[in-house]
C-alpha atoms as a PDB file:
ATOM      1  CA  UNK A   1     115.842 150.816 106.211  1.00  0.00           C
ATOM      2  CA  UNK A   2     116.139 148.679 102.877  1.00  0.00           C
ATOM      3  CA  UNK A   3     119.328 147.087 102.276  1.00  0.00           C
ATOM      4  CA  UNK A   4     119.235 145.309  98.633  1.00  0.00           C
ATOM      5  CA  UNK A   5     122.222 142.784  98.005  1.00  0.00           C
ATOM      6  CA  UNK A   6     124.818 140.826  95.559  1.00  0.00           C
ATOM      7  CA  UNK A   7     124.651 137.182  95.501  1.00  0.00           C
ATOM      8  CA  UNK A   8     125.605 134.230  94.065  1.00  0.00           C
ATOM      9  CA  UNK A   9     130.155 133.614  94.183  1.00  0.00           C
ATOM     10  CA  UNK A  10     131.425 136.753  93.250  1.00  0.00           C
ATOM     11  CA  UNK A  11     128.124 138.983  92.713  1.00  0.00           C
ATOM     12  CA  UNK A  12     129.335 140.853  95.274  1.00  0.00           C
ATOM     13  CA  UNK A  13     132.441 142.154  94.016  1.00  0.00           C
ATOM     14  CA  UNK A  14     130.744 144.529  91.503  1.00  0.00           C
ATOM     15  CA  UNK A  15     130.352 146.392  95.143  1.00  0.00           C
ATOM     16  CA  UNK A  16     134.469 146.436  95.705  1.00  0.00           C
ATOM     17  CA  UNK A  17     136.083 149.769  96.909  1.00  0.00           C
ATOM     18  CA  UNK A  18     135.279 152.477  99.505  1.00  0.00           C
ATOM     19  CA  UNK A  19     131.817 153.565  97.791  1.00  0.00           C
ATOM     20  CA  UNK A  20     131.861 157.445  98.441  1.00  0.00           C
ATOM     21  CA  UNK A  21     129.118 158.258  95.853  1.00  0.00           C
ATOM     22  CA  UNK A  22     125.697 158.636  96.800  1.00  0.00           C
ATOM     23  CA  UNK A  23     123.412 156.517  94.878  1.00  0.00           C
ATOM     24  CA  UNK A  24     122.006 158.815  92.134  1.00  0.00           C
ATOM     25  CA  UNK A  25     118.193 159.194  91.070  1.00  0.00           C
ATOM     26  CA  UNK A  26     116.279 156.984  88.867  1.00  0.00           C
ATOM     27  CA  UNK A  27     115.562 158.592  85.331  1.00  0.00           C
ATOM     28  CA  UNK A  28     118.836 160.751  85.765  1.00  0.00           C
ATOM     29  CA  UNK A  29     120.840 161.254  82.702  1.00  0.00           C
ATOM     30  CA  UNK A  30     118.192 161.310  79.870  1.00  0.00           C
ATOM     31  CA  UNK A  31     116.678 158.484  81.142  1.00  0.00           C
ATOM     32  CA  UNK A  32     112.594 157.677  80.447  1.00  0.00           C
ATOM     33  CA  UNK A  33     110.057 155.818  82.550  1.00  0.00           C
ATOM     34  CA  UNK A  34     111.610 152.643  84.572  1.00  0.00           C
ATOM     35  CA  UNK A  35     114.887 152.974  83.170  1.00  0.00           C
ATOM     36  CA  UNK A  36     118.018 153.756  85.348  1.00  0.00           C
ATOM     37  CA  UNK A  37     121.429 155.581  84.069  1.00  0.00           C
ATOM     38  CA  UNK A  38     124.520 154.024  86.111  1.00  0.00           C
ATOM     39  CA  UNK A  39     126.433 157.000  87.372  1.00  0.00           C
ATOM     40  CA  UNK A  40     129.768 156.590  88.676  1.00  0.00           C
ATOM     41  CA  UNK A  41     129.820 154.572  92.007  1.00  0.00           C
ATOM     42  CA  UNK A  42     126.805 152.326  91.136  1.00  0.00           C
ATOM     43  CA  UNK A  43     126.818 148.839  91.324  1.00  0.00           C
ATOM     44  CA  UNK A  44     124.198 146.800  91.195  1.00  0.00           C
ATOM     45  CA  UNK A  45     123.845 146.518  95.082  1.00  0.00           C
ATOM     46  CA  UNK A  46     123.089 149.439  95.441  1.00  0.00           C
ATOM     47  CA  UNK A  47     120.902 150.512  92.563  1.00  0.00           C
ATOM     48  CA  UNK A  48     119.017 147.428  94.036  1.00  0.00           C
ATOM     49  CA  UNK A  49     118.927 148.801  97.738  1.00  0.00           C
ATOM     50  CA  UNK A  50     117.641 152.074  96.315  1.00  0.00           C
ATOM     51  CA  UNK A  51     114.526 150.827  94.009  1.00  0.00           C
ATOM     52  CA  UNK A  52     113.689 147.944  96.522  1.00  0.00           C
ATOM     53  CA  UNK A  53     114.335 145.316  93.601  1.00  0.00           C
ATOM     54  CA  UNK A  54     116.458 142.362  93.646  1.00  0.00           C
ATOM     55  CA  UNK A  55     119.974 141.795  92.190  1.00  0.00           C
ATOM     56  CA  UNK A  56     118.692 138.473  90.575  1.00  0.00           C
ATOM     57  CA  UNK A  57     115.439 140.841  89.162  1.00  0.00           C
ATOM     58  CA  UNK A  58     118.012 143.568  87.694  1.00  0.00           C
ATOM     59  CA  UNK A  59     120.278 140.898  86.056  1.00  0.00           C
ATOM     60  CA  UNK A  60     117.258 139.273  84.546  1.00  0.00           C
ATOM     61  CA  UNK A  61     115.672 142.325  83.092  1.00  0.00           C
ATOM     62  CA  UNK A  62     119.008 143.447  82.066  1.00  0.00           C
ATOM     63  CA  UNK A  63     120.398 140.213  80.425  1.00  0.00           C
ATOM     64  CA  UNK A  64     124.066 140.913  82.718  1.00  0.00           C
ATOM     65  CA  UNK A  65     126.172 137.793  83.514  1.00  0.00           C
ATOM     66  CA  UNK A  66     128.660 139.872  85.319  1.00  0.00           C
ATOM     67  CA  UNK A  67     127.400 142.628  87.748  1.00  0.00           C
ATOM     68  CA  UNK A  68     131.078 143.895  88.027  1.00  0.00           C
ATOM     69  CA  UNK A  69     131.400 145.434  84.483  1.00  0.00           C
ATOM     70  CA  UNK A  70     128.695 147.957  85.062  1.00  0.00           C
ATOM     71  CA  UNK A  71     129.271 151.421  83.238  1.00  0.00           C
ATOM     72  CA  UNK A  72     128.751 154.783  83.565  1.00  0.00           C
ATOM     73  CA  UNK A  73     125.889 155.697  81.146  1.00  0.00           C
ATOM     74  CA  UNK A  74     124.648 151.978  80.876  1.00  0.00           C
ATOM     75  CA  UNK A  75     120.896 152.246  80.800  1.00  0.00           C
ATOM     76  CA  UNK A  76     119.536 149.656  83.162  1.00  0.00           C
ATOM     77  CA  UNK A  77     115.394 148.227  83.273  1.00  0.00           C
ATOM     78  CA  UNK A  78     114.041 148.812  86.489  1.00  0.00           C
ATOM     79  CA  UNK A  79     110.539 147.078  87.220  1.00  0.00           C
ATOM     80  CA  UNK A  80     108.086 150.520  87.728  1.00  0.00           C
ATOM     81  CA  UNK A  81     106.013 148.873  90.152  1.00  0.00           C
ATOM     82  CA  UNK A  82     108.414 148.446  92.452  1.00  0.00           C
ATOM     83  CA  UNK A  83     110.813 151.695  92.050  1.00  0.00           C
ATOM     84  CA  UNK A  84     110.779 153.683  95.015  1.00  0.00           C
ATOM     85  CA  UNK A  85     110.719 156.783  96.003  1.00  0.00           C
ATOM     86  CA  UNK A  86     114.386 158.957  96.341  1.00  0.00           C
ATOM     87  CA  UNK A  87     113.452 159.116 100.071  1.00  0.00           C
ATOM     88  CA  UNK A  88     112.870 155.962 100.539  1.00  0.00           C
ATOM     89  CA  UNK A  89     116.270 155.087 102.020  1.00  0.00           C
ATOM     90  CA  UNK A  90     115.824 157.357 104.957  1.00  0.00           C
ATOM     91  CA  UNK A  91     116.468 156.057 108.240  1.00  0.00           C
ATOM     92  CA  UNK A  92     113.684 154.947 110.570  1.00  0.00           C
ATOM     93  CA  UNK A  93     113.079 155.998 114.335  1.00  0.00           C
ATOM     94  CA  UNK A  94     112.973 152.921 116.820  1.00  0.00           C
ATOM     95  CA  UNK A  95     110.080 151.400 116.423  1.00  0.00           C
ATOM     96  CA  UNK A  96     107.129 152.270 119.303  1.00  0.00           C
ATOM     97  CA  UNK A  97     106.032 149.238 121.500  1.00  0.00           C
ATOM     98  CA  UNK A  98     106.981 145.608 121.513  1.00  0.00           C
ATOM     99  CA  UNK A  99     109.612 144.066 119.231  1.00  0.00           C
ATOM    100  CA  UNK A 100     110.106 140.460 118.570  1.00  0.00           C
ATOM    101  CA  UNK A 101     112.997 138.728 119.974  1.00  0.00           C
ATOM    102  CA  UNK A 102     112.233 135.297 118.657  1.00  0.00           C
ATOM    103  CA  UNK A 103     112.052 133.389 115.385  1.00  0.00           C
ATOM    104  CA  UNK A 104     111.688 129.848 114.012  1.00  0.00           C
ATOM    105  CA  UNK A 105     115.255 128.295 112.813  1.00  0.00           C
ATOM    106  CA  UNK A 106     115.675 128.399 109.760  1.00  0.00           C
ATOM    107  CA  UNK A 107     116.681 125.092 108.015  1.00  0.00           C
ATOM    108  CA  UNK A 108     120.211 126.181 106.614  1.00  0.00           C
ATOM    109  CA  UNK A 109     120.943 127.801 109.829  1.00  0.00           C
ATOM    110  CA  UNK A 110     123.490 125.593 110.329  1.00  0.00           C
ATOM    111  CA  UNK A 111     125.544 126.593 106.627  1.00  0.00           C
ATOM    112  CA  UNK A 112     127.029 129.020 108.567  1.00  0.00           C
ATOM    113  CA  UNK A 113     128.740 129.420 112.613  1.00  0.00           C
ATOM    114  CA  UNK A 114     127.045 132.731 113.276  1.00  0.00           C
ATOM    115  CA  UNK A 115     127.202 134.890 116.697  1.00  0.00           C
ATOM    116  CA  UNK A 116     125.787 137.838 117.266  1.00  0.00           C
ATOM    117  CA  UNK A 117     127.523 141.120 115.898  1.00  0.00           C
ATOM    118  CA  UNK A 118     126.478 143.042 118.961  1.00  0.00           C
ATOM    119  CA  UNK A 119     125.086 142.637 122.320  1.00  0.00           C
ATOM    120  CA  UNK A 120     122.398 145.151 123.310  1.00  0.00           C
ATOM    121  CA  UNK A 121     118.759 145.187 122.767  1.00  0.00           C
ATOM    122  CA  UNK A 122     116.205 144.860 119.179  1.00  0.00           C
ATOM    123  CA  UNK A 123     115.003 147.947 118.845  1.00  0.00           C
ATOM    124  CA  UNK A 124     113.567 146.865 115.657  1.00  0.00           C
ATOM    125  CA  UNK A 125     112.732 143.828 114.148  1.00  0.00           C
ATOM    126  CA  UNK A 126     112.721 141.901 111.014  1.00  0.00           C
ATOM    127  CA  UNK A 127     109.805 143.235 108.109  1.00  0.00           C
ATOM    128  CA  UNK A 128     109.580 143.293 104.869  1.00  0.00           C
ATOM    129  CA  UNK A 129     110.561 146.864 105.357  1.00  0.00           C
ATOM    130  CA  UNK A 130     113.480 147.003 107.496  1.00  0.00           C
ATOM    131  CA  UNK A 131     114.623 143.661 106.079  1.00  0.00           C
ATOM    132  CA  UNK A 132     117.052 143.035 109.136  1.00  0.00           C
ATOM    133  CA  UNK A 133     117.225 144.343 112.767  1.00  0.00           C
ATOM    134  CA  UNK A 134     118.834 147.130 114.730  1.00  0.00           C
ATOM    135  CA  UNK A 135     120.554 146.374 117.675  1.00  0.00           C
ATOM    136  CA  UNK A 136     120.945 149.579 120.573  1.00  0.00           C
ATOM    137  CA  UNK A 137     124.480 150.493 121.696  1.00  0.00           C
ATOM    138  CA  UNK A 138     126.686 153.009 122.270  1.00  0.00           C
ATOM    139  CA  UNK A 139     128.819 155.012 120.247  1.00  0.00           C
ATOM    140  CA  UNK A 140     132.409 153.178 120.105  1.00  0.00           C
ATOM    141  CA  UNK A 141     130.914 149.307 121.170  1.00  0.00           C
ATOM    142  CA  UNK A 142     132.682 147.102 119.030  1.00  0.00           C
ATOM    143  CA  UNK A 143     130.529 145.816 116.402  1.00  0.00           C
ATOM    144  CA  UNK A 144     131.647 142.102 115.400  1.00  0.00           C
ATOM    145  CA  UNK A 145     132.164 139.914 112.178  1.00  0.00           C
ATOM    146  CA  UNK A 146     128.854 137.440 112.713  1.00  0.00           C
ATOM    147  CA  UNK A 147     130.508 134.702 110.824  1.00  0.00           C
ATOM    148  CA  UNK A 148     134.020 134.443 109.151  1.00  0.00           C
ATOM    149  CA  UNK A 149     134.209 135.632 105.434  1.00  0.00           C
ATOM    150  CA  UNK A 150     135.171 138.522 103.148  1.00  0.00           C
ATOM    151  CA  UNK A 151     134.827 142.161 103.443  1.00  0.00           C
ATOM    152  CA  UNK A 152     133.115 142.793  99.950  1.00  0.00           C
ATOM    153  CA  UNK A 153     132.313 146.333 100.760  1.00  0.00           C
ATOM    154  CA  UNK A 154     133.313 148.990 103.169  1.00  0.00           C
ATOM    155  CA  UNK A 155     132.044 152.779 102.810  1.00  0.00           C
ATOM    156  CA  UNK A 156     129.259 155.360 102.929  1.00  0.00           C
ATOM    157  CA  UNK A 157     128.027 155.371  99.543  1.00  0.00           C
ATOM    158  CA  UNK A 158     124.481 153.624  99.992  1.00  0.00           C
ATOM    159  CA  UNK A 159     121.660 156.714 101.356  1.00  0.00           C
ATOM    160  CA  UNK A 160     120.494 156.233 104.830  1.00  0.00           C
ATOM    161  CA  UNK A 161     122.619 153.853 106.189  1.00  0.00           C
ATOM    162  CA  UNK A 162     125.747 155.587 106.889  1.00  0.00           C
ATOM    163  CA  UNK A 163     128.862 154.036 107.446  1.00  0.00           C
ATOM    164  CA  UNK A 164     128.584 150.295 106.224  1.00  0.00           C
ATOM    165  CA  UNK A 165     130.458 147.269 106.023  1.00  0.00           C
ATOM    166  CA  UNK A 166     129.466 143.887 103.737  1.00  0.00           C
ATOM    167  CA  UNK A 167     130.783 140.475 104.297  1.00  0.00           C
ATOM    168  CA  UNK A 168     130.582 137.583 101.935  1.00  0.00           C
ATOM    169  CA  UNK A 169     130.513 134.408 104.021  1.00  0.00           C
ATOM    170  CA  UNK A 170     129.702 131.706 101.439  1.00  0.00           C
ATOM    171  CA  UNK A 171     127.001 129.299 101.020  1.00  0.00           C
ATOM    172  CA  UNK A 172     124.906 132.283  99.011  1.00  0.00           C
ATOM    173  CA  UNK A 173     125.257 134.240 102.633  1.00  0.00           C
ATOM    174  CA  UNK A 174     125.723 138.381 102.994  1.00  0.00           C
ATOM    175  CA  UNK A 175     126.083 140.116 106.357  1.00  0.00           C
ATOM    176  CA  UNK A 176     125.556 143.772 106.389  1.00  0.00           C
ATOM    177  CA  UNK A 177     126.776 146.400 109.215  1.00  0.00           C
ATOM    178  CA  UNK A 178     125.290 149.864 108.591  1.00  0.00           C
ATOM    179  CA  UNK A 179     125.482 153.206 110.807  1.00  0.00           C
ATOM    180  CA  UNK A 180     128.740 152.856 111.935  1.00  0.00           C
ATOM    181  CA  UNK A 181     131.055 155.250 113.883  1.00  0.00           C
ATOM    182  CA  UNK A 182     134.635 154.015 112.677  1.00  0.00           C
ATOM    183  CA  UNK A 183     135.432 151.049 110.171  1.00  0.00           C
ATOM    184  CA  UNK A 184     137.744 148.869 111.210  1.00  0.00           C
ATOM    185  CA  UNK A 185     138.376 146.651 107.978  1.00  0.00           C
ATOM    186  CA  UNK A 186     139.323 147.075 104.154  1.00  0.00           C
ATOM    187  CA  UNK A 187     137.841 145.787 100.974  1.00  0.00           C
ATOM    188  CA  UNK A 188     138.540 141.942 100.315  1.00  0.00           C
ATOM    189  CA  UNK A 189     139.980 141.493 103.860  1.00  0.00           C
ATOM    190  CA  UNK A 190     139.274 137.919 105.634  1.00  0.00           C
ATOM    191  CA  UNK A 191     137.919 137.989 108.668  1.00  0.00           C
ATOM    192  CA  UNK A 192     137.034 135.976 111.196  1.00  0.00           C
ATOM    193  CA  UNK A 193     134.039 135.021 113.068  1.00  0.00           C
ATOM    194  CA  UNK A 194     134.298 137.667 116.571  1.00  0.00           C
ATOM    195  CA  UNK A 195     136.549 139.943 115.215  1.00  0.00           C
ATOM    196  CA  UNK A 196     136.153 143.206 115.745  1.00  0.00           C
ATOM    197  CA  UNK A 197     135.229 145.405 111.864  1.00  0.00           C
ATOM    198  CA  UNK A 198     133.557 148.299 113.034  1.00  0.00           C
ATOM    199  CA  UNK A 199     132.650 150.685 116.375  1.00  0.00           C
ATOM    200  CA  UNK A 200     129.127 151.103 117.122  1.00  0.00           C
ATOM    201  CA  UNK A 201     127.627 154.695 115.036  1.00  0.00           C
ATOM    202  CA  UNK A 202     124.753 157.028 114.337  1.00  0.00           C
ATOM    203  CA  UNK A 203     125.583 157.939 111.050  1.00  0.00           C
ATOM    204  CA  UNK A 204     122.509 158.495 108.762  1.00  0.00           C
ATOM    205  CA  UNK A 205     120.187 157.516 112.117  1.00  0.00           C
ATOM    206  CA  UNK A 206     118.731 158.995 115.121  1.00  0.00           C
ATOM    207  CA  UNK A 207     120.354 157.249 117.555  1.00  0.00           C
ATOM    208  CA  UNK A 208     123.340 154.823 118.248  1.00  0.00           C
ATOM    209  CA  UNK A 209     122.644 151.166 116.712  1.00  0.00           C
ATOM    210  CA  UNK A 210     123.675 148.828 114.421  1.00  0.00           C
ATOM    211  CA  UNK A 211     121.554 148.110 111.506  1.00  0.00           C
ATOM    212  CA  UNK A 212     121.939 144.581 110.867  1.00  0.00           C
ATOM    213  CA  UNK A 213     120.832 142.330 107.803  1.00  0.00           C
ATOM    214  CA  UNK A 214     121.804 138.731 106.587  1.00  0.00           C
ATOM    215  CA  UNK A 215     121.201 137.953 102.863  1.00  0.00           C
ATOM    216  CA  UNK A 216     120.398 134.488 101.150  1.00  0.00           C
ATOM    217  CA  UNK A 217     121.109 134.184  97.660  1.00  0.00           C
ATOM    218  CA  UNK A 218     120.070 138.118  97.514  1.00  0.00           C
ATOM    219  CA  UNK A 219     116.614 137.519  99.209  1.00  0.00           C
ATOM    220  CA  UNK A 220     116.784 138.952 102.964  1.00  0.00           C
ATOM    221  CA  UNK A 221     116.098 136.479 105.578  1.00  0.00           C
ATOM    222  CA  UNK A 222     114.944 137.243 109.590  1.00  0.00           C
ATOM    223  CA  UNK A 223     118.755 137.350 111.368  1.00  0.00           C
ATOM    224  CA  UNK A 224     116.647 136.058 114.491  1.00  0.00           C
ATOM    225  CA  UNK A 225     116.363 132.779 112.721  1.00  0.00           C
ATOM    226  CA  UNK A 226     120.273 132.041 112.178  1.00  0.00           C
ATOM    227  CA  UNK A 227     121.787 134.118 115.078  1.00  0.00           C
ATOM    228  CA  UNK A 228     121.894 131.661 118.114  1.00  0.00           C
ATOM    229  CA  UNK A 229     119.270 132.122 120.860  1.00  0.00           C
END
């Protein structure tokens, strides 16, 4: 599971709105070798979640200032190195033997009051692959906001991770909720830290968990080392 993100104040509203539409193929739409075509429903998030590059990397390449005025047809650089493949967004099966439960603090740990978004057990840890954790549950647990912030993103439309919810919480911070059964909370709602956004799910995964990923400045970081112990 790759989740990419939108950083930086309002990065993240360029992903505003229920996102319905799957995240389209790279080179669609007459486009040639490590370019990308924005179809409707893109934003940079999640053209950045798909190709396993970073928000900061696409609005480099692609001299954009404001990720929110994407449009359809906009050709957009994508590093060919690191383009993945259209199945790359699939969702993994618990991971076999032991998971780790521990990490070092990180130093800005303490930006942010965070909780945990769901008690149960790590079925998989932090990688450079999964880029968060998933937590077991069971279908209709209530899945809570970590920290208190901003819905920035509530739908379906990213491959693989089903039923999703993003929170802006300041300080350069993103929470992601993926795979879930209902969603609780709309687009640019507050929320608090504890409340309830979203039942536990299996959508787009093989069992019932929550996928769960905290962002830094669009880099993801190990949740172990913020979430208290």
């Amino acid at each position: 599971m790759l989740l990419g993100t939108v950083f930086m104040a309002a990065v993240l509203a360029g992903c505003g709105g229920t996102g319905k539409a799957p995240v389209s193929s790279l080179g669609g739409g007459g486009a040639s070798a490590g370019q990308y075509v924005v179809q409707r429903g893109d934003t940079l998030y999640s053209i950045s979640r798909r190709y396993n590059v970073s928000v900061a990397q696409l609005k480099s390449l692609n001299n954009i200032s404001d990720p929110s005025q994407l449009e359809v047809g906009q050709r957009l650089r994508i590093s060919s190195s690191s383009v993945a493949s259209s199945s790359g967004n699939t969702a993994n099966a618990p991971s076999a033997g032991s998971v780790s439960t521990s990490a070092p603090k990180a130093s800005d740990a303490g930006l942010v009051s965070w909780m945990w978004p769901l008690k149960g057990n790590i079925i998989t840890g932090y990688s450079s692959s999964t880029r968060g954790i998933d937590i077991a549950g069971n279908v209709g647990d209530p899945v809570y906001a970590a920290a208190s912030g901003t819905v920035s993103y509530v739908g379906n439309g990213l491959r693989g991770l089903g039923n999703l919810i993003l929170i802006s919480h300041g300080n350069g911070f993103i929470t992601a909720y993926a795979h879930n059964s209902k969603l609780l909370v709309k687009d640019k709602q507050r929320v608090g830290k504890g409340e309830k956004i979203a039942e536990v799910g299996q959508s787009d995964t093989t069992s019932p968990r929550l996928h769960f990923e905290i962002r830094r400045n669009g880099q993801p970081v190990n949740p172990l080392s913020y979430l208290p112990k």
